[in-house]
C-alpha atoms as a PDB file:
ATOM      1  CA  UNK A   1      24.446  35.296 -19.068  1.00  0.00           C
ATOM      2  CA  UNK A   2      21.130  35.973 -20.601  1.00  0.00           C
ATOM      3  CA  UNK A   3      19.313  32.119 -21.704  1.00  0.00           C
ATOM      4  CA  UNK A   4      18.973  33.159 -24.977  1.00  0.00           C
ATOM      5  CA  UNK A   5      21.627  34.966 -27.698  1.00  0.00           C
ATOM      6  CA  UNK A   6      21.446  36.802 -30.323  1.00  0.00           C
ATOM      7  CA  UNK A   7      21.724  35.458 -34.064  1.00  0.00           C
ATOM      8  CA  UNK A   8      24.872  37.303 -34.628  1.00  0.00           C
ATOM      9  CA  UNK A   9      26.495  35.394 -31.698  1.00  0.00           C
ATOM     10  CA  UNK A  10      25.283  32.545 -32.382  1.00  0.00           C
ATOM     11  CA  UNK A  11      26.952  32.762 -35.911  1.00  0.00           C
ATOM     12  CA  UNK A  12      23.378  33.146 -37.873  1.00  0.00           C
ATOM     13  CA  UNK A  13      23.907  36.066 -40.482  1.00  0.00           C
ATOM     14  CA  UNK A  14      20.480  36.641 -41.973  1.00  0.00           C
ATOM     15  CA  UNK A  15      21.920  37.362 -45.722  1.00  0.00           C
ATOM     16  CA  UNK A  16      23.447  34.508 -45.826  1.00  0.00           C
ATOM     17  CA  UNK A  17      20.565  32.177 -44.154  1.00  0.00           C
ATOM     18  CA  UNK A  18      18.559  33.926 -47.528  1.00  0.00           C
ATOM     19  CA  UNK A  19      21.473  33.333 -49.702  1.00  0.00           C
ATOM     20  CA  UNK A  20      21.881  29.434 -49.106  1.00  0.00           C
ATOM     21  CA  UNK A  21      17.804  29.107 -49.367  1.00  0.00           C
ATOM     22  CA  UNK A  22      16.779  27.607 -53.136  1.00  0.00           C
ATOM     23  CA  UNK A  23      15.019  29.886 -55.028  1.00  0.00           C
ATOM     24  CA  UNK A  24      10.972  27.953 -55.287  1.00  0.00           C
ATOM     25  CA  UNK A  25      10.688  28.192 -59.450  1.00  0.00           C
ATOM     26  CA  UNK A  26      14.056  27.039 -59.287  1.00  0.00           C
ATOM     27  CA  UNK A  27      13.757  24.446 -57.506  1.00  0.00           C
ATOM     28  CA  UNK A  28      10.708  23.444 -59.090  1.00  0.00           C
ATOM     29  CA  UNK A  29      12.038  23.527 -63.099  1.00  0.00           C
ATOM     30  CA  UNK A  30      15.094  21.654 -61.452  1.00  0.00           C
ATOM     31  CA  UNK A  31      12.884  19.114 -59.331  1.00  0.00           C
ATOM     32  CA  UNK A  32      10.474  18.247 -62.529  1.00  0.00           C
ATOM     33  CA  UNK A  33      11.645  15.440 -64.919  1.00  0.00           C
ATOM     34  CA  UNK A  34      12.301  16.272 -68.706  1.00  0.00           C
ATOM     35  CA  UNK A  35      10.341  13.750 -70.906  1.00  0.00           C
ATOM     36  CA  UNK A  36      13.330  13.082 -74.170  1.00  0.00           C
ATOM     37  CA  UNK A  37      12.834  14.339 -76.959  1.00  0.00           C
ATOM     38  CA  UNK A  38      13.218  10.841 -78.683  1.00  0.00           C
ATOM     39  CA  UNK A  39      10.658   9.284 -76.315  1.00  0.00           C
ATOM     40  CA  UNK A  40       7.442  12.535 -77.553  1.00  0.00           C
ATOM     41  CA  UNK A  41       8.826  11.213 -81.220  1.00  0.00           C
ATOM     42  CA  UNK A  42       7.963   8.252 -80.696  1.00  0.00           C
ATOM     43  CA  UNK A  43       4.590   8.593 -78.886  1.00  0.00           C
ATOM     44  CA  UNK A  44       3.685  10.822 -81.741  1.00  0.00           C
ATOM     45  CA  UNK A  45       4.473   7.902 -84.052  1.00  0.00           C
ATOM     46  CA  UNK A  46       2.765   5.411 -82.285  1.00  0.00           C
ATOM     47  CA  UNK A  47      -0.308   7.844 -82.445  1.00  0.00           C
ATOM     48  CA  UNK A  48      -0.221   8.600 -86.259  1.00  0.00           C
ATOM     49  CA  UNK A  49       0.507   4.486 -86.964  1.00  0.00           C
ATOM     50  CA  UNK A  50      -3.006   3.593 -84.633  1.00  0.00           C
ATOM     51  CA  UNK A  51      -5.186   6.352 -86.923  1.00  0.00           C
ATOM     52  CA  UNK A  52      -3.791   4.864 -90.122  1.00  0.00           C
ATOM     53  CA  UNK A  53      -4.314   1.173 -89.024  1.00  0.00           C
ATOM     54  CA  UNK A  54      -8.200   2.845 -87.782  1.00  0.00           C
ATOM     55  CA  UNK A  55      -8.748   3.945 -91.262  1.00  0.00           C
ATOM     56  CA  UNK A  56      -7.463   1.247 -93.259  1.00  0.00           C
ATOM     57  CA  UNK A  57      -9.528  -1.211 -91.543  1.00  0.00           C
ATOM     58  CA  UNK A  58     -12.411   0.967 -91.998  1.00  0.00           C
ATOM     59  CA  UNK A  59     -11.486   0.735 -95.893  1.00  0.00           C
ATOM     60  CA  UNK A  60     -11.431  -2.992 -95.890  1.00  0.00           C
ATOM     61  CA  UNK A  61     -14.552  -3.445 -94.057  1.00  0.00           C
ATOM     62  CA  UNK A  62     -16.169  -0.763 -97.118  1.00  0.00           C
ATOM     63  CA  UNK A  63     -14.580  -3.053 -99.482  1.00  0.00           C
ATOM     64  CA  UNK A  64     -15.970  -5.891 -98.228  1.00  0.00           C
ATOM     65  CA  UNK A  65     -19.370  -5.238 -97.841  1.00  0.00           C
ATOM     66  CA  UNK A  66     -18.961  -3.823-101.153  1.00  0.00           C
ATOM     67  CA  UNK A  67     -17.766  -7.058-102.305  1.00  0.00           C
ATOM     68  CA  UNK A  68     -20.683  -8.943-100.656  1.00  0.00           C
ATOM     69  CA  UNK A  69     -23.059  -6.762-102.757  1.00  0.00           C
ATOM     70  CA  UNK A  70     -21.216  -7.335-105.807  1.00  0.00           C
ATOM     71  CA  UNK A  71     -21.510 -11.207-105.042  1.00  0.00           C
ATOM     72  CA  UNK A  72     -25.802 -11.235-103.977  1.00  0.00           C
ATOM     73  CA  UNK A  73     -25.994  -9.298-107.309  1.00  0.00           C
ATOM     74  CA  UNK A  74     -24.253 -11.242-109.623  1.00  0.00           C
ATOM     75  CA  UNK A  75     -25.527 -13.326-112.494  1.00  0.00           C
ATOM     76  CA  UNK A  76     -26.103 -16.851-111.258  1.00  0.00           C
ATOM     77  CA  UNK A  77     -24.148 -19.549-112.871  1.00  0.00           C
ATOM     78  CA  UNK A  78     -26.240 -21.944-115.077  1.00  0.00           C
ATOM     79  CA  UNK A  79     -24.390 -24.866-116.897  1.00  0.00           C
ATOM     80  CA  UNK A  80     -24.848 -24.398-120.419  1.00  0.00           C
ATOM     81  CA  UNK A  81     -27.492 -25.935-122.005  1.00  0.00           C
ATOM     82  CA  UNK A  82     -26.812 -29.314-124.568  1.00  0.00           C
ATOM     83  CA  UNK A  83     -28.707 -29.845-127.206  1.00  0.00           C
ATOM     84  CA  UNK A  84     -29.001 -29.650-130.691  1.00  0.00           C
ATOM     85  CA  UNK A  85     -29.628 -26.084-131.743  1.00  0.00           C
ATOM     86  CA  UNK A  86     -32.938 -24.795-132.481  1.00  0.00           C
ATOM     87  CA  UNK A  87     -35.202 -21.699-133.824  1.00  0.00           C
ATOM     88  CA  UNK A  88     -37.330 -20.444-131.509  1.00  0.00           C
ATOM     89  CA  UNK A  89     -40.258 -17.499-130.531  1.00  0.00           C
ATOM     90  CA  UNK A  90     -39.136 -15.264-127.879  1.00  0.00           C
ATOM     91  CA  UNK A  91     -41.728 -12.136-126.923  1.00  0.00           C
ATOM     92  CA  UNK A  92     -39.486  -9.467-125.782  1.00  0.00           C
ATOM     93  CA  UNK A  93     -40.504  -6.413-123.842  1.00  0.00           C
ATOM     94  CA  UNK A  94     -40.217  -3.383-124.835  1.00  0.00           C
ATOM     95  CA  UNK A  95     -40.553  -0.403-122.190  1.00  0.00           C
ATOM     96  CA  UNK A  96     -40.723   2.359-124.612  1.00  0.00           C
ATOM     97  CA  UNK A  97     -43.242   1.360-126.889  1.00  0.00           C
ATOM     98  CA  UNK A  98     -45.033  -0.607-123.923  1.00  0.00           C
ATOM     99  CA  UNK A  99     -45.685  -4.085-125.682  1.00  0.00           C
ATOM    100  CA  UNK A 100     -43.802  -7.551-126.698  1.00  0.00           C
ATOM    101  CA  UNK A 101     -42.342  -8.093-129.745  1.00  0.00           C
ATOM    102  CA  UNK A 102     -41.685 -11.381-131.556  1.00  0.00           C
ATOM    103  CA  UNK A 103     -37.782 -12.644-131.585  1.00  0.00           C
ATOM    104  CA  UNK A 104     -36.263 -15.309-133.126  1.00  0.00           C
ATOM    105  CA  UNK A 105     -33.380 -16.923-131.569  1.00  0.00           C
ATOM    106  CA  UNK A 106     -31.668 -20.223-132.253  1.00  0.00           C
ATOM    107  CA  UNK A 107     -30.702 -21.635-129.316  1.00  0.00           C
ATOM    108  CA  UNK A 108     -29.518 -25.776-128.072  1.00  0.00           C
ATOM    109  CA  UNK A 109     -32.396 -26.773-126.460  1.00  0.00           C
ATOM    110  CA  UNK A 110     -31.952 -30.396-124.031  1.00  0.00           C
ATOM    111  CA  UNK A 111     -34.029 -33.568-125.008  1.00  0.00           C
ATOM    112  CA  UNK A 112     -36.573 -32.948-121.723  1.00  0.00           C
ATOM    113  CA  UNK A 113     -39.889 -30.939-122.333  1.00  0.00           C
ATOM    114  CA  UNK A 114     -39.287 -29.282-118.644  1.00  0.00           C
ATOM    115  CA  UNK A 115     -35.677 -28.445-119.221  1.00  0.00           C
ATOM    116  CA  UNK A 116     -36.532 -26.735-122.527  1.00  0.00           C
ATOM    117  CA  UNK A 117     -39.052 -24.743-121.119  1.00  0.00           C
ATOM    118  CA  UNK A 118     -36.415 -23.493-118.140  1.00  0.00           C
ATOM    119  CA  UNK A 119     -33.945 -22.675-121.274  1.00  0.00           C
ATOM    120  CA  UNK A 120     -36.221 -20.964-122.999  1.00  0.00           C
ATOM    121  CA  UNK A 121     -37.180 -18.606-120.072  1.00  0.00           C
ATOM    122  CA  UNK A 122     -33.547 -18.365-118.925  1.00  0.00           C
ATOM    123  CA  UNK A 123     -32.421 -17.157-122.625  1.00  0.00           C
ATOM    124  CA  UNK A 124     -35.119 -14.752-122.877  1.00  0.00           C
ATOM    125  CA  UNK A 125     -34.109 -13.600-119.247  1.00  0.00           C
ATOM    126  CA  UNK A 126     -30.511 -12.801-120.741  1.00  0.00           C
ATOM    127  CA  UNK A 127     -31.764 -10.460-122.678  1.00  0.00           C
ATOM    128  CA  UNK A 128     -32.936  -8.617-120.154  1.00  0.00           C
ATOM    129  CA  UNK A 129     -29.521  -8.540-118.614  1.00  0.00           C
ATOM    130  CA  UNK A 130     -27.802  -6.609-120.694  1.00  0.00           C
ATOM    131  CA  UNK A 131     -26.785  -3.326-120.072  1.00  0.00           C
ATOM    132  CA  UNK A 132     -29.110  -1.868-122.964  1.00  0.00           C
ATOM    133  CA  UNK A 133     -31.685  -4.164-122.613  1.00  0.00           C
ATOM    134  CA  UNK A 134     -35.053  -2.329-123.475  1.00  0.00           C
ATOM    135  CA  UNK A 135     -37.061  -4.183-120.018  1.00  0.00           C
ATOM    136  CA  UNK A 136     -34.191  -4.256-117.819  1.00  0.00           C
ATOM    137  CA  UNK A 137     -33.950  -6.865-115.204  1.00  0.00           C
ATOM    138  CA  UNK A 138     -31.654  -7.474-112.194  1.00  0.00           C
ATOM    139  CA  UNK A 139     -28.156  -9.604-113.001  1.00  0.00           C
ATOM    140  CA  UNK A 140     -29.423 -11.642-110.006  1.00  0.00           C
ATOM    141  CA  UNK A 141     -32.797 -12.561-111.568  1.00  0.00           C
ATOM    142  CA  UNK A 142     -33.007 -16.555-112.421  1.00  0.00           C
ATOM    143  CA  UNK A 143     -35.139 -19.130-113.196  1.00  0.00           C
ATOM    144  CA  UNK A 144     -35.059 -21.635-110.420  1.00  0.00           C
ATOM    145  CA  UNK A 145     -37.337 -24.534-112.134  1.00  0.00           C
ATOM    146  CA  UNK A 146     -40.386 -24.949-114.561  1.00  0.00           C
ATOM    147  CA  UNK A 147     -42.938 -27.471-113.297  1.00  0.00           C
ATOM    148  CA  UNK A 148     -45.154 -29.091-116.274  1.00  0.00           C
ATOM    149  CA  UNK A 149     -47.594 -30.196-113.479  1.00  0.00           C
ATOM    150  CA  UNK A 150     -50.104 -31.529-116.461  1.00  0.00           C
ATOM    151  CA  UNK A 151     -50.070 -31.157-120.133  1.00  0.00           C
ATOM    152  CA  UNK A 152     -52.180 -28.026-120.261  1.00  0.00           C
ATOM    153  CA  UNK A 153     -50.358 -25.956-116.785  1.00  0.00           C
ATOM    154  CA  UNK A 154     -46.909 -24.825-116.097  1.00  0.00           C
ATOM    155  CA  UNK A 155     -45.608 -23.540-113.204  1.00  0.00           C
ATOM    156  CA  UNK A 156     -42.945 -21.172-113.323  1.00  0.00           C
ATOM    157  CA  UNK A 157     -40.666 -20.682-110.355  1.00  0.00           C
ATOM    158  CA  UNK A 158     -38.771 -17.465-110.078  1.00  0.00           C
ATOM    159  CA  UNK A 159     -35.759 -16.882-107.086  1.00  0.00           C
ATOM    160  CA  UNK A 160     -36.171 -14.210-104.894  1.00  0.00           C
ATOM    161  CA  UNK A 161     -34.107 -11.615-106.773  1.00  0.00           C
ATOM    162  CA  UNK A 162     -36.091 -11.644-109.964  1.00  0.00           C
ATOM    163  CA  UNK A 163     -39.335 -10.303-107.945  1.00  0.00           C
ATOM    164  CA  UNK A 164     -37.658  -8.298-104.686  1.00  0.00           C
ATOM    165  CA  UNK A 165     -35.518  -6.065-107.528  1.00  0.00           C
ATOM    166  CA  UNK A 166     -38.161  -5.835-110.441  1.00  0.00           C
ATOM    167  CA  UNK A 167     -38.916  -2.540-110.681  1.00  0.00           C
ATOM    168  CA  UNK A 168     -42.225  -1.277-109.297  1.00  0.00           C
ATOM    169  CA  UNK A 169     -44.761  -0.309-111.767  1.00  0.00           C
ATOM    170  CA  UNK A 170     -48.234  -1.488-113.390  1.00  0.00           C
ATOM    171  CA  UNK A 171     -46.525  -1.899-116.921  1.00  0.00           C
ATOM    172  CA  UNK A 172     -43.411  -3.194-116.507  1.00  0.00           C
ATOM    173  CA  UNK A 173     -44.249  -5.918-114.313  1.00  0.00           C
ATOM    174  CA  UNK A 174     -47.424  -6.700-116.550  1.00  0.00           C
ATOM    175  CA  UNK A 175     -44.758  -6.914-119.628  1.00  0.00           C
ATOM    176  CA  UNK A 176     -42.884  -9.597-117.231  1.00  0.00           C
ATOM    177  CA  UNK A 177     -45.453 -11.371-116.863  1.00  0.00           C
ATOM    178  CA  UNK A 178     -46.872 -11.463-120.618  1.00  0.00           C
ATOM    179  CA  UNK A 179     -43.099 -12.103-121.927  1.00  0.00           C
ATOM    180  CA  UNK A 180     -42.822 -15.098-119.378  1.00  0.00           C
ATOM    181  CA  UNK A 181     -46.098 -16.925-120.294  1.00  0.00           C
ATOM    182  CA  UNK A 182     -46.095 -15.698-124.178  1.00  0.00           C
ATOM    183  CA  UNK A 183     -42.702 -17.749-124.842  1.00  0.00           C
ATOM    184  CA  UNK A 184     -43.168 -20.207-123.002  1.00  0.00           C
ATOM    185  CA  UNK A 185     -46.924 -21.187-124.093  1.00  0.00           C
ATOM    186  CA  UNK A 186     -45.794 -21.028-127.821  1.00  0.00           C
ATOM    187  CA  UNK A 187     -42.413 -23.211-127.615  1.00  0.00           C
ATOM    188  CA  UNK A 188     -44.178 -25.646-125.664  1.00  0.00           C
ATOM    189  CA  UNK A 189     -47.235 -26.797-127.279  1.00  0.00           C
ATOM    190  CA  UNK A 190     -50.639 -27.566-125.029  1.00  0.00           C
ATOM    191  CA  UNK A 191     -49.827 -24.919-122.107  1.00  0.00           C
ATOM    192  CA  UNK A 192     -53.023 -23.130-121.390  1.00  0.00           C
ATOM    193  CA  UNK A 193     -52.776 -21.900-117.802  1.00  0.00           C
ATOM    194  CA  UNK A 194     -49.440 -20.763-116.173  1.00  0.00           C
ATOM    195  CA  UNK A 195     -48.644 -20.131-112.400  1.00  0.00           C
ATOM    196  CA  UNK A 196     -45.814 -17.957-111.136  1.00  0.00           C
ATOM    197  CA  UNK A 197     -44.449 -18.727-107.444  1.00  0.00           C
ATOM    198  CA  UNK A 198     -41.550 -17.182-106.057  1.00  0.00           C
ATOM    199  CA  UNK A 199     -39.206 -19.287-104.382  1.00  0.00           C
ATOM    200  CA  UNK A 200     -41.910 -21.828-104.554  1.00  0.00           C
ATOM    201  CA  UNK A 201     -44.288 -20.333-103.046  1.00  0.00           C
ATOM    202  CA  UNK A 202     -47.442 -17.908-103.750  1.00  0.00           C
ATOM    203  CA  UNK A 203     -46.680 -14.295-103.757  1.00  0.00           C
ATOM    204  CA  UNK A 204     -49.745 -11.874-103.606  1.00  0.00           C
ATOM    205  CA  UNK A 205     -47.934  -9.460-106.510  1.00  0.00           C
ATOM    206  CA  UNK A 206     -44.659  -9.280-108.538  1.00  0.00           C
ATOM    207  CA  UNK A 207     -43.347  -5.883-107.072  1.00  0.00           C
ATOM    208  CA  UNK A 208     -46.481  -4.337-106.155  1.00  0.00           C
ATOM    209  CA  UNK A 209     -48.760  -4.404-108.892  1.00  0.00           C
ATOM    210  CA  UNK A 210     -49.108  -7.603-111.122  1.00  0.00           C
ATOM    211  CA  UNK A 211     -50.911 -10.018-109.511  1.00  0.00           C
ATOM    212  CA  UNK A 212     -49.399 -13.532-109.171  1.00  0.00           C
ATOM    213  CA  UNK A 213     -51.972 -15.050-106.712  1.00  0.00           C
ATOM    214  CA  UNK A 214     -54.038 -16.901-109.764  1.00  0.00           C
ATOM    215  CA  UNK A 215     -53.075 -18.724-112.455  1.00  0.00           C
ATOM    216  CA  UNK A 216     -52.677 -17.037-115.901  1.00  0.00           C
ATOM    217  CA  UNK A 217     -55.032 -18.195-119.023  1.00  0.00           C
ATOM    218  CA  UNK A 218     -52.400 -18.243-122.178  1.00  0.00           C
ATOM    219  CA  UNK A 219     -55.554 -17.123-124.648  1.00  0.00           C
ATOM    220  CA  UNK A 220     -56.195 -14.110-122.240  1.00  0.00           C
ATOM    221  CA  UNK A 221     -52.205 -12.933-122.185  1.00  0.00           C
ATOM    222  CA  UNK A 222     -51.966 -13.535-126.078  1.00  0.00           C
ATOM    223  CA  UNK A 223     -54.973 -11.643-126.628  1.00  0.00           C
ATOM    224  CA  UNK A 224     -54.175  -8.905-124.669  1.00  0.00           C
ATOM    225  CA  UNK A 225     -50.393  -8.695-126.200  1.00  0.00           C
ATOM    226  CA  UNK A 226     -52.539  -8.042-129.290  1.00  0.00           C
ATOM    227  CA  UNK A 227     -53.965  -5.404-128.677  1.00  0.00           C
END
């Protein structure tokens, strides 16, 4: 007997060895694993629910900051002043026509000469505040204190706000300046020099132009409000 036989005797029949081998894209779509249909819906879900949360907190952090502006640039909260009421001079700028103009107002004034003088300046300074105010100033503008260092000097004190949002310009801040010394040199009597700091201390110019470095000599503002 030869050592070797052939594949028919052996019981090997080629068609079916081919036959009984798997087809490879068969067996490949039936080997890989089907993700449900439920599970992609949900994935998808969980997707869409991250973008929203993504851009709602996006929105609050807007509206916050927003909010914070809204806060640094609101009016600041001064009690109201006590007093008995009375008439007084207020010099009022006016933009358009580029000069002050004499304002009565009856207002309660407090017993002290210092806290009369920072009610004076802080009701003129209302005026400016509102919306068709003819010298606008910023709502976050204030008065932080008048000093009466002697009987003939004043020192007015102004917050950050009222100089680092004035607007920019050689006659607006000029009017400022007049209406601030004007009204307060004629409701208090014997003021002759005035001296504007901001946040207590010496600033070379309002917003660029008026200078706030020296003092201001009343007779020299009234005479040039004049004119």
């Amino acid at each position: 007997m030869p050592w070797f036989q052939s594949a028919t005797a052996l019981g090997f029949n080629h068609d079916d060895f081919n036959h009984d081998e798997c087809n490879h894209d068969e067996c490949n779509h039936e080997g890989t694993t089907m993700i449900p249909r439920h599970l992609l819906i949900g994935v998808a879900a969980l997707l869409v629910l991250v973008v929203a949360m993504g851009i709602y907190l996006r929105h609050m952090r807007r509206q916050a900051g927003e909010l914070e502006a809204s806060a640094a640039n609101a009016l600041p909260v001064v009690p109201p002043a006590s007093g008995p009421t009375e008439t007084v001079t207020l010099y009022v700028a006016d933009d358009e026509a580029g000069t002050l103009r004499a304002r009565s107002a009856q207002i309660p004034l407090p017993g002290g000469r210092q806290q009369r003088a920072e009610e004076l300046l802080r009701t003129l300074l209302r005026i400016y505040q509102q919306p068709d105010a003819a010298h606008p100033l910023s709502a976050a503008s204030d008065i932080r204190s008048i000093y009466l260092v002697n009987p003939g000097a004043a020192v007015i004190d102004l917050n950050a706000a009222f100089a680092d949002q004035h607007r920019s310009g050689i006659l607006s801040e000029q009017l400022t300046v007049n209406s601030l010394v004007e009204t307060l040199a004629v409701n208090v009597p014997g003021i002759q020099r005035v001296n504007i700091l901001v946040e207590g201390k010496t600033r070379d110019t309002l917003a660029g132009h008026a200078d706030l470095s020296d003092s201001f000599d009343v007779t020299t503002v009234e005479q040039a409000g004049s004119q």
